[in-house]
Protein backbone atom coordinates (compact mmCIF):
# COMPACT_ATOMS: atom_id res chain seq x y z
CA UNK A 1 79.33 -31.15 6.12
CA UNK A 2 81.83 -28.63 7.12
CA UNK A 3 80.73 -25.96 4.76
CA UNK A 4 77.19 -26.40 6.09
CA UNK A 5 78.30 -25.93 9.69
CA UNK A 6 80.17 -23.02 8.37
CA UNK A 7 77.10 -21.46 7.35
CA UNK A 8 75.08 -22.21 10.48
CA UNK A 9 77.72 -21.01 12.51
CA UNK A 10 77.83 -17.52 10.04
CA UNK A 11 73.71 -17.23 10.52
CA UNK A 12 74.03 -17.68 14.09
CA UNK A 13 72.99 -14.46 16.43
CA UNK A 14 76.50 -12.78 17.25
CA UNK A 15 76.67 -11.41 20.56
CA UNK A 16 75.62 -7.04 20.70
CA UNK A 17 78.30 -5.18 20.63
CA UNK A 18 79.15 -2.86 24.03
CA UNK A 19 76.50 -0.71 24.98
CA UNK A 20 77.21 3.01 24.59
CA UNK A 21 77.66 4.74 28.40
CA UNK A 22 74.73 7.09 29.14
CA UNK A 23 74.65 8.92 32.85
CA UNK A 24 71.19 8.83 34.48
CA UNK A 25 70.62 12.54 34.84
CA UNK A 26 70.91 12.12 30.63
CA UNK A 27 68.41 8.60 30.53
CA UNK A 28 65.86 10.51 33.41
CA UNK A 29 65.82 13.58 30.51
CA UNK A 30 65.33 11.17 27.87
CA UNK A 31 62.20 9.84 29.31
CA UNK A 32 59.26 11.65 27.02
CA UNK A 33 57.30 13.24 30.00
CA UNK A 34 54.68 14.56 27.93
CA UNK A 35 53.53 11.22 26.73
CA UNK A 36 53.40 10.52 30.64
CA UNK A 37 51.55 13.32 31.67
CA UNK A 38 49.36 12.89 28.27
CA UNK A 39 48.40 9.10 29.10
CA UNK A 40 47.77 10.05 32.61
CA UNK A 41 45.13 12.96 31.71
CA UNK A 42 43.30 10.20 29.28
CA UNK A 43 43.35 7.94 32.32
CA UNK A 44 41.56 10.70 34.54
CA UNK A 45 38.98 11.56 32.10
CA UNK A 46 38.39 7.49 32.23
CA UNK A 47 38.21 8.04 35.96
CA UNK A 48 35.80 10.63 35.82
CA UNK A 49 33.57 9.08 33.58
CA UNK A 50 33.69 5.53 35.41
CA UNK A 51 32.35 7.64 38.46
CA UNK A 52 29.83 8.74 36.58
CA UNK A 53 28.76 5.64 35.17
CA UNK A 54 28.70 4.41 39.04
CA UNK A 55 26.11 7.20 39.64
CA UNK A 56 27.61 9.52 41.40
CA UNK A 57 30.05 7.11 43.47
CA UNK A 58 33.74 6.29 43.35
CA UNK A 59 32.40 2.88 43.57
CA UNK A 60 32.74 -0.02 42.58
CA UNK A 61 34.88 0.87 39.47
CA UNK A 62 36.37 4.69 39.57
CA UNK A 63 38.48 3.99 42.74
CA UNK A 64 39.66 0.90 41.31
CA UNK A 65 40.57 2.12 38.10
CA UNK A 66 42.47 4.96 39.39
CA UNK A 67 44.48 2.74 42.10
CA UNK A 68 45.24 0.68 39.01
CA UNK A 69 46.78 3.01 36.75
CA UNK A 70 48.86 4.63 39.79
CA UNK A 71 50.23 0.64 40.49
CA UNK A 72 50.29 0.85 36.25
CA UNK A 73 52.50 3.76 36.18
CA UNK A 74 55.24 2.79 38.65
CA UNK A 75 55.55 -0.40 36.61
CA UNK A 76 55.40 1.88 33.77
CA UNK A 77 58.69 3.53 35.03
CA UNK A 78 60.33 1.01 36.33
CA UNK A 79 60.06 -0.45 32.79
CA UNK A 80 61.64 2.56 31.27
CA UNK A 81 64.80 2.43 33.30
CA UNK A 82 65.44 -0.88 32.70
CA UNK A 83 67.28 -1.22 29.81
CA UNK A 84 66.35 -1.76 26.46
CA UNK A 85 68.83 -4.56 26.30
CA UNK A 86 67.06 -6.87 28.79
CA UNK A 87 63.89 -6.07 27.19
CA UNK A 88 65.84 -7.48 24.24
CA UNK A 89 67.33 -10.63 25.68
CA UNK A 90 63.67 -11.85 27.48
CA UNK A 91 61.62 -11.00 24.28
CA UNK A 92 61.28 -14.61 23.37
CA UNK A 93 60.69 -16.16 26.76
CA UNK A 94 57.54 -13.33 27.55
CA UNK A 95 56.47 -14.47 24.21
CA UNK A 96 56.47 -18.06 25.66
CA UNK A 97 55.43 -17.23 28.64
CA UNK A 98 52.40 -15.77 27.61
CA UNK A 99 51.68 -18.34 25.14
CA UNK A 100 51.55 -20.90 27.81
CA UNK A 101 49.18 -19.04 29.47
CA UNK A 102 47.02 -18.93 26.72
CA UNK A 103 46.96 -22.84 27.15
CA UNK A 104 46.38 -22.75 30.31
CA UNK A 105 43.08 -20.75 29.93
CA UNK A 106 42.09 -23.33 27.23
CA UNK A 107 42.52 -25.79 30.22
CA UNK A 108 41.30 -24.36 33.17
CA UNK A 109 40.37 -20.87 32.40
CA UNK A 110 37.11 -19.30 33.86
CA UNK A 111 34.57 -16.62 32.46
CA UNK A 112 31.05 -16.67 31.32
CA UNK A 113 29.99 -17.54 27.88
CA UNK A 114 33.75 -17.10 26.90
CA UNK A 115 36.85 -18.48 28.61
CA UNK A 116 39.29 -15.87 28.63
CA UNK A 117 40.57 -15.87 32.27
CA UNK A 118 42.87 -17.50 34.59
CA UNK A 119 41.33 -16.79 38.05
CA UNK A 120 43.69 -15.71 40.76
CA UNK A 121 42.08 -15.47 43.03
CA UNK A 122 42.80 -11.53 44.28
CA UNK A 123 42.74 -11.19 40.68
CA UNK A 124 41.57 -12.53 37.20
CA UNK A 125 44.14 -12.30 34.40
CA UNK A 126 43.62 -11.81 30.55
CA UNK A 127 46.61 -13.57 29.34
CA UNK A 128 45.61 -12.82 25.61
CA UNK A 129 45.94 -8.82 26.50
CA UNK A 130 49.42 -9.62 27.38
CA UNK A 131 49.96 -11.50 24.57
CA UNK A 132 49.40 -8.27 22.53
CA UNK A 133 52.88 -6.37 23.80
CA UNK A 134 54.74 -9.62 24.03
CA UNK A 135 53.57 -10.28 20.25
CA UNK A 136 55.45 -6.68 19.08
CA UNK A 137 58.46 -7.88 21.18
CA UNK A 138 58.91 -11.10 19.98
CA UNK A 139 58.55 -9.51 16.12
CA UNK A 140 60.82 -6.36 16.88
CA UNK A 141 63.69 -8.72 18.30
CA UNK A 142 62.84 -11.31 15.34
CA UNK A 143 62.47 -9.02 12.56
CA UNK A 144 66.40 -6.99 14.13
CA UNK A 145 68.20 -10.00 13.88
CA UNK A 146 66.98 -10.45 10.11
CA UNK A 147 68.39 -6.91 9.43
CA UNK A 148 67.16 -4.53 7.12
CA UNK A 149 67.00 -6.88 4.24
CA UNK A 150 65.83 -10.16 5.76
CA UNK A 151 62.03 -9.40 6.91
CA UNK A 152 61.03 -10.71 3.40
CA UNK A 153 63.37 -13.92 3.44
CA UNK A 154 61.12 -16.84 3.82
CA UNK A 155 63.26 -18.24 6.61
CA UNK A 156 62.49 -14.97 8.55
CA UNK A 157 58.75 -14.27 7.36
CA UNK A 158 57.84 -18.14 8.18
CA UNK A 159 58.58 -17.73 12.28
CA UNK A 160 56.91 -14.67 12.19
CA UNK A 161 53.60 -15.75 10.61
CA UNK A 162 53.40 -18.52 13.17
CA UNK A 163 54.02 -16.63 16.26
CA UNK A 164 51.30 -14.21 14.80
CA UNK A 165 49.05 -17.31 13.79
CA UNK A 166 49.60 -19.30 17.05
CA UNK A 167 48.07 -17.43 19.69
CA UNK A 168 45.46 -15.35 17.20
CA UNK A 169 44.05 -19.39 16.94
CA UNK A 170 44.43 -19.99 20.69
CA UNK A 171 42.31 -16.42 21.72
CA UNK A 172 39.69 -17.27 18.52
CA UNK A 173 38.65 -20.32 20.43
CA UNK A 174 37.85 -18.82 23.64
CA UNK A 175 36.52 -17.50 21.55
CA UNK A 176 37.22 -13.60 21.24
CA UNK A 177 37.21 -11.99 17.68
CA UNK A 178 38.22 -9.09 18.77
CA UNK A 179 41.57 -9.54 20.39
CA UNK A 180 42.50 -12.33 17.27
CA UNK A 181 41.75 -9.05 14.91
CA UNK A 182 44.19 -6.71 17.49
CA UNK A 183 46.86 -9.54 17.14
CA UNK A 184 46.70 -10.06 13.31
CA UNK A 185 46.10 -6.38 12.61
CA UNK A 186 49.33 -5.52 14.74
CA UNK A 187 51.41 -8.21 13.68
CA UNK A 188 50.74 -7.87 9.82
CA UNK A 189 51.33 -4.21 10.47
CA UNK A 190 54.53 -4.52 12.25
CA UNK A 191 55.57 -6.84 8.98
CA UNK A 192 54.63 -4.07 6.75
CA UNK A 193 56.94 -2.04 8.62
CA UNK A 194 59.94 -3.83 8.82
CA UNK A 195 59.95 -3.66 4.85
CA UNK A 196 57.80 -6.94 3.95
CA UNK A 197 57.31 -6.21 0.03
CA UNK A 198 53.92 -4.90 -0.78
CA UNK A 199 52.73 -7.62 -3.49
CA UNK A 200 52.62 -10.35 -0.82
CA UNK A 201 50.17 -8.29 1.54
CA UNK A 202 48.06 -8.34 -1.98
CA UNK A 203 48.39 -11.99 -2.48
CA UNK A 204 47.44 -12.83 1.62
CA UNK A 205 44.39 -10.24 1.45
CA UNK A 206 43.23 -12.09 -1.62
CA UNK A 207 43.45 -15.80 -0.33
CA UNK A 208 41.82 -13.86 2.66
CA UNK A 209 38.99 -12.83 0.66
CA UNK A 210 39.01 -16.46 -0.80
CA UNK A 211 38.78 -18.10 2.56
CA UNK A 212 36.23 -15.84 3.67
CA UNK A 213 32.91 -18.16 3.07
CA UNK A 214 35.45 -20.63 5.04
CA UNK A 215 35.78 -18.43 7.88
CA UNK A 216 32.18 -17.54 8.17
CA UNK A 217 31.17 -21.44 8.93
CA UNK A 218 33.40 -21.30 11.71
CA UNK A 219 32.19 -18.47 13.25
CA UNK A 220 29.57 -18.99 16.63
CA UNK A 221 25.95 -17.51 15.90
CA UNK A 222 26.22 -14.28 17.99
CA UNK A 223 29.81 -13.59 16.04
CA UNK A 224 27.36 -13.95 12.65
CA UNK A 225 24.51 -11.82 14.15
CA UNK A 226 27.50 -9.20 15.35
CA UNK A 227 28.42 -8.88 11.34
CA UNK A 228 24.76 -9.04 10.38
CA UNK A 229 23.55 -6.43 12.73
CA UNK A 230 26.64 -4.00 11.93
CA UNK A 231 25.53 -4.37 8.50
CA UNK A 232 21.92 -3.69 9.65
CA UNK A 233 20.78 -3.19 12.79
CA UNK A 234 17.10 -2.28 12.58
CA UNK A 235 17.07 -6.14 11.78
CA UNK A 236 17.34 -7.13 15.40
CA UNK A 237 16.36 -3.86 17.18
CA UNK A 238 15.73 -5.52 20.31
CA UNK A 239 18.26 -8.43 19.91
CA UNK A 240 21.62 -8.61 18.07
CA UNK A 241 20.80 -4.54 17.41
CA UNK A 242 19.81 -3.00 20.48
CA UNK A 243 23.55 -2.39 21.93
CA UNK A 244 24.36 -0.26 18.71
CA UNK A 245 21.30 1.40 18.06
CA UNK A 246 21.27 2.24 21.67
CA UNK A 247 24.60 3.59 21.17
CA UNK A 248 23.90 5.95 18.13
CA UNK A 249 20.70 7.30 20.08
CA UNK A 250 23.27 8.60 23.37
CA UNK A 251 25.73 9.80 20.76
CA UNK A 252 23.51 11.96 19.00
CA UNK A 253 21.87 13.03 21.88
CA UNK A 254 25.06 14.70 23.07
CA UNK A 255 25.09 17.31 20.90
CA UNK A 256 28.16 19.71 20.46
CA UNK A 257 28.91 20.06 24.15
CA UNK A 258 26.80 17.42 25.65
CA UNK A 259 24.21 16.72 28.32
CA UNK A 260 26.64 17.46 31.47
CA UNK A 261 28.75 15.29 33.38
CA UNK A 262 26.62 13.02 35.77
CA UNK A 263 23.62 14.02 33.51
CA UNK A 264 23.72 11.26 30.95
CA UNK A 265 20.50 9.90 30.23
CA UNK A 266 20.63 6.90 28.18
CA UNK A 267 23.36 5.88 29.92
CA UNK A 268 22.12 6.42 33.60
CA UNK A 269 18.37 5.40 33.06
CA UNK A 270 20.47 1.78 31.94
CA UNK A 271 18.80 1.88 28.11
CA UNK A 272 23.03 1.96 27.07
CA UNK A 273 24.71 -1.88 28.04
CA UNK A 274 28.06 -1.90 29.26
CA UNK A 275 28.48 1.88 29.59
CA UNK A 276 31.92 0.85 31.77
CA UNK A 277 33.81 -0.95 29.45
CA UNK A 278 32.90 -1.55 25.62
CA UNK A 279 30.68 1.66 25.43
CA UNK A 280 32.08 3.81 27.66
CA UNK A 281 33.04 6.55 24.86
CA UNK A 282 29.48 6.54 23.93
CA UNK A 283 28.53 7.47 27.50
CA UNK A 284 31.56 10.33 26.98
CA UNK A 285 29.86 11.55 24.04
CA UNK A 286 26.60 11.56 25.49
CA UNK A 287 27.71 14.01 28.71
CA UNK A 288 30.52 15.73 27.20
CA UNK A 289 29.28 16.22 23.89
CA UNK A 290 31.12 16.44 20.07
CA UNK A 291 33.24 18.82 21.79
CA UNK A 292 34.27 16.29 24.63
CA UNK A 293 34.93 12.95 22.42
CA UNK A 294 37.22 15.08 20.01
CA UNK A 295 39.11 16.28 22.61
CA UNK A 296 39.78 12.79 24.18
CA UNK A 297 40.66 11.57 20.25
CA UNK A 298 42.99 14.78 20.13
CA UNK A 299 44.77 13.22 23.48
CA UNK A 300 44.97 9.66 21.92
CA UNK A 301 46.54 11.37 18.94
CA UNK A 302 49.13 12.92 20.64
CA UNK A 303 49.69 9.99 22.98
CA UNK A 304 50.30 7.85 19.73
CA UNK A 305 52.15 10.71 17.57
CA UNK A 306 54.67 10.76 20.96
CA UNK A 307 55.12 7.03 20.19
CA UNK A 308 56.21 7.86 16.83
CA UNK A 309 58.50 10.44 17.57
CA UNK A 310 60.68 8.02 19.57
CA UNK A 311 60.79 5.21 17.37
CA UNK A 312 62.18 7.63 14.14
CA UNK A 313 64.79 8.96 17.22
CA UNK A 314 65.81 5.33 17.90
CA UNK A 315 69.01 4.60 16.42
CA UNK A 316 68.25 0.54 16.29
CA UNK A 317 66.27 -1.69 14.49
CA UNK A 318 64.70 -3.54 17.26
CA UNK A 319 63.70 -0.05 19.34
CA UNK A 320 61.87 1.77 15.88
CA UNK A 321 59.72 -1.83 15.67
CA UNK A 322 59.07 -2.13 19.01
CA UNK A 323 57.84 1.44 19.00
CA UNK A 324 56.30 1.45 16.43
CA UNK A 325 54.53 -1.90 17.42
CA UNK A 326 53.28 -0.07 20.38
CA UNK A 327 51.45 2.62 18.78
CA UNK A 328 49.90 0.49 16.34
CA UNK A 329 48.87 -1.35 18.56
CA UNK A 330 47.38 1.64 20.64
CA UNK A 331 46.19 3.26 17.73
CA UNK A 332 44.40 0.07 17.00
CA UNK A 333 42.47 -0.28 20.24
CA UNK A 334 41.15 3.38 19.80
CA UNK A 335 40.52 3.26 16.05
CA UNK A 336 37.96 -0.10 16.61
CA UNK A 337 36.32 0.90 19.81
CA UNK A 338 35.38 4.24 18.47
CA UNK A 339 34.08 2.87 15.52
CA UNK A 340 32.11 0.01 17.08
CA UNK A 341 29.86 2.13 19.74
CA UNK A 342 29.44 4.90 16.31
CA UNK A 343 28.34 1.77 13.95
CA UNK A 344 31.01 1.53 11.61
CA UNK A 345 32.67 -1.52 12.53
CA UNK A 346 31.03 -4.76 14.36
CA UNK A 347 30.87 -5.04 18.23
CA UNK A 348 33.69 -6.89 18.81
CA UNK A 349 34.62 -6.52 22.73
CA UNK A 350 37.46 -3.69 22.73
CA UNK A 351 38.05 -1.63 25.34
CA UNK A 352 38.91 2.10 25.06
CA UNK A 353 42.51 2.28 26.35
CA UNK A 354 42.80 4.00 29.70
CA UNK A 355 39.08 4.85 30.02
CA UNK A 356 37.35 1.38 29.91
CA UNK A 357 37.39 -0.51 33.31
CA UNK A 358 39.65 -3.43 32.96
CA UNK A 359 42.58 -4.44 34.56
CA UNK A 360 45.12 -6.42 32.42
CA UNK A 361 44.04 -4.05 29.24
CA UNK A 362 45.26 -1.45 31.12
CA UNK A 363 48.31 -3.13 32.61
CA UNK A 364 49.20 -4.39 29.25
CA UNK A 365 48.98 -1.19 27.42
CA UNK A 366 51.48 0.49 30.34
CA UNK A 367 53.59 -1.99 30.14
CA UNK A 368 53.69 -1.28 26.24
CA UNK A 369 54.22 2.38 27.27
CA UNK A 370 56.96 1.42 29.54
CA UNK A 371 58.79 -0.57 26.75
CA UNK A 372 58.01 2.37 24.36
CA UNK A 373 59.88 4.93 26.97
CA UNK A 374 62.64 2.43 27.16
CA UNK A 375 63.29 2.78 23.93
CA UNK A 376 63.39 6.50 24.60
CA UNK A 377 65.60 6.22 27.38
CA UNK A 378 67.87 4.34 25.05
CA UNK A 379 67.77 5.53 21.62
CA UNK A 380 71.44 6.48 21.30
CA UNK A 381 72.12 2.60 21.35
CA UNK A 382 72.13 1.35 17.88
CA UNK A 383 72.26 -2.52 19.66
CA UNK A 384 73.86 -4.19 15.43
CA UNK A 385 75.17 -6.85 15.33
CA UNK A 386 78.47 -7.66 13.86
CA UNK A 387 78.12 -10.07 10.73
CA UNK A 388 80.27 -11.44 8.71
């Protein structure tokens, strides 16, 4: 009995050692101002194209959207200054936190056709978009105590299946495919980074593939005529089809430097659905041209590349993952969104970060940006533990 104590007590956490001392005018230089200024241009172009997809007017979701990101960037900031440390220390009770929500929108969440909000009342809240950055924290602070050698333990890759598993199943039931994807796709990812060996993604994609036939019986009809129509979407042209194929017609009527801003057709003559949120980069493409949507996918590039940059500076385990959790994760929402509205991946309900009208995507994704500048702020602060 002693000697199992003994080993308890030698698995347990030990406290961080002290934390380097760093003088603000060094942490205010550390902050990567050119992923600020980067993530605010993407964020204009957003506004710019909401107000044109209002017709002319700054109303009803331009002026919004840019009082939002300026209320998004303080808290943005305020996030980078304070301290990777406590970031560290509440990792597990945001990751509660937002998991409760999650059952409270199962209880008493509103929205039409899907539940996926709690209302507010000033306000309705997506808790499974903030489930998305308090997923990566949970896993970088998870996956750090392991150390370097203990993300493939099953003792260590157990607990972080089922805080990936437990609130993909929650959001599925609302149900939202898309945002269950985001969540497995960045969770799985963030285990590939942290060194998970490479034959055990092969056997989980192949009981995947097994379960597959499963997964499809579960799935509501328009999730089925969403796969069906991706796969062929003259088979529904005025059904199932008509969103994408509407799509595909504004992109390729674009051209290489577009119709003009304000001068969109399909998208201002309404033949293009949801040109604020899901489609809005086909309504880009459409006004701005080839020339326009490559530029914007240059900017999301470099936005994600600075994310990069500081997570190889970082000198601990727990600020590369949580870094690198947060690009993913960005790169993630660009990489589906852009290929739904082209047709090369199902319409799945994924915003285009910083351009789509939305609130708590947006909030969520700043206050990923915020952690990910923290981690900038803080690199020099290696944050191992001492273990016997």
């Amino acid at each position: 009995m002693q000697r199992w104590r003994g080993s308890i007590a030698a698995a347990r956490p030990t406290p961080l050692p002290p934390m380097r001392p760093v003088d603000m005018a060094t942490r205010i230089a550390r902050v990567d101002w050119l992923l600020v200024l980067t993530v605010s241009a993407i964020a204009a172009i957003g506004a710019a194209m909401l107000y044109s997809a209002g017709g002319g007017s700054a109303t009803p979701w331009a002026g919004r959207h840019g009082v939002r990101y300026a209320v998004g960037l303080v808290i943005m900031l305020v996030l980078a200054f304070g301290g990777l440390r406590r970031w560290y220390s509440m990792a597990y009770l945001g990751y509660g936190a937002c998991f409760l929500l999650l059952v409270v929108v199962e209880v008493a969440g509103s929205g039409s056709g899907a539940t996926r909000w709690i209302d507010l009342g000033v306000m309705r809240l997506q808790p499974s978009e903030l489930m998305k950055i308090a997923l990566v924290l949970a896993l970088a602070r998870l996956l750090h105590e392991a150390g370097p050698d203990g993300a493939d333990r099953l003792h260590v890759l157990g607990p972080a299946l089922l805080l990936i598993a437990a609130p993909a199943m929650l959001v599925l039931k609302q149900p939202d495919l898309g945002t269950a994807v985001l969540l497995c796709a960045g969770g799985v990812t963030i285990l590939f980074l942290a060194g998970v060996a490479w034959w055990k993604f092969g056997i989980a994609a192949a009981l995947a593939a097994g379960a597959a036939p499963i997964a499809w019986s579960f799935l509501h009809d328009y999730q089925r005529a969403r796969v069906l129509t991706f796969m062929e979407p003259e088979r529904d042209p005025l059904g199932a089809g008509y969103h994408i194929i509407q799509s595909m017609i504004a992109l390729g009527s674009g051209g290489t430097f577009g119709k003009g801003w304000l001068q969109g057709t399909q998208s201002h003559l309404s033949f293009l659905p949801e040109k604020h949120t899901d489609f809005v980069f086909t309504m880009l493409g459409e006004e701005l041209g080839l020339a326009g949507g490559l530029f914007v996918l240059a900017l999301f590039a470099l936005l994600i590349a600075r994310i990069y940059r500081i997570a190889f500076l970082s000198e601990s385990r727990f600020g590369r993952l949580l870094a690198l959790g947060v690009g993913t994760t960005l790169f993630l929402y660009v990489a589906i969104n852009v290929s739904m509205v082209m047709g090369l991946a199902p319409v799945v309900g994924v915003p285009l970060p910083f351009i789509s009208y939305g609130g708590t995507a947006m909030l969520t994704l700043q206050i990923g940006l915020g952690l990910a500048l923290a981690v900038a702020v803080d690199r020099s602060d290696p944050m191992e533990k001492n273990r016997r």
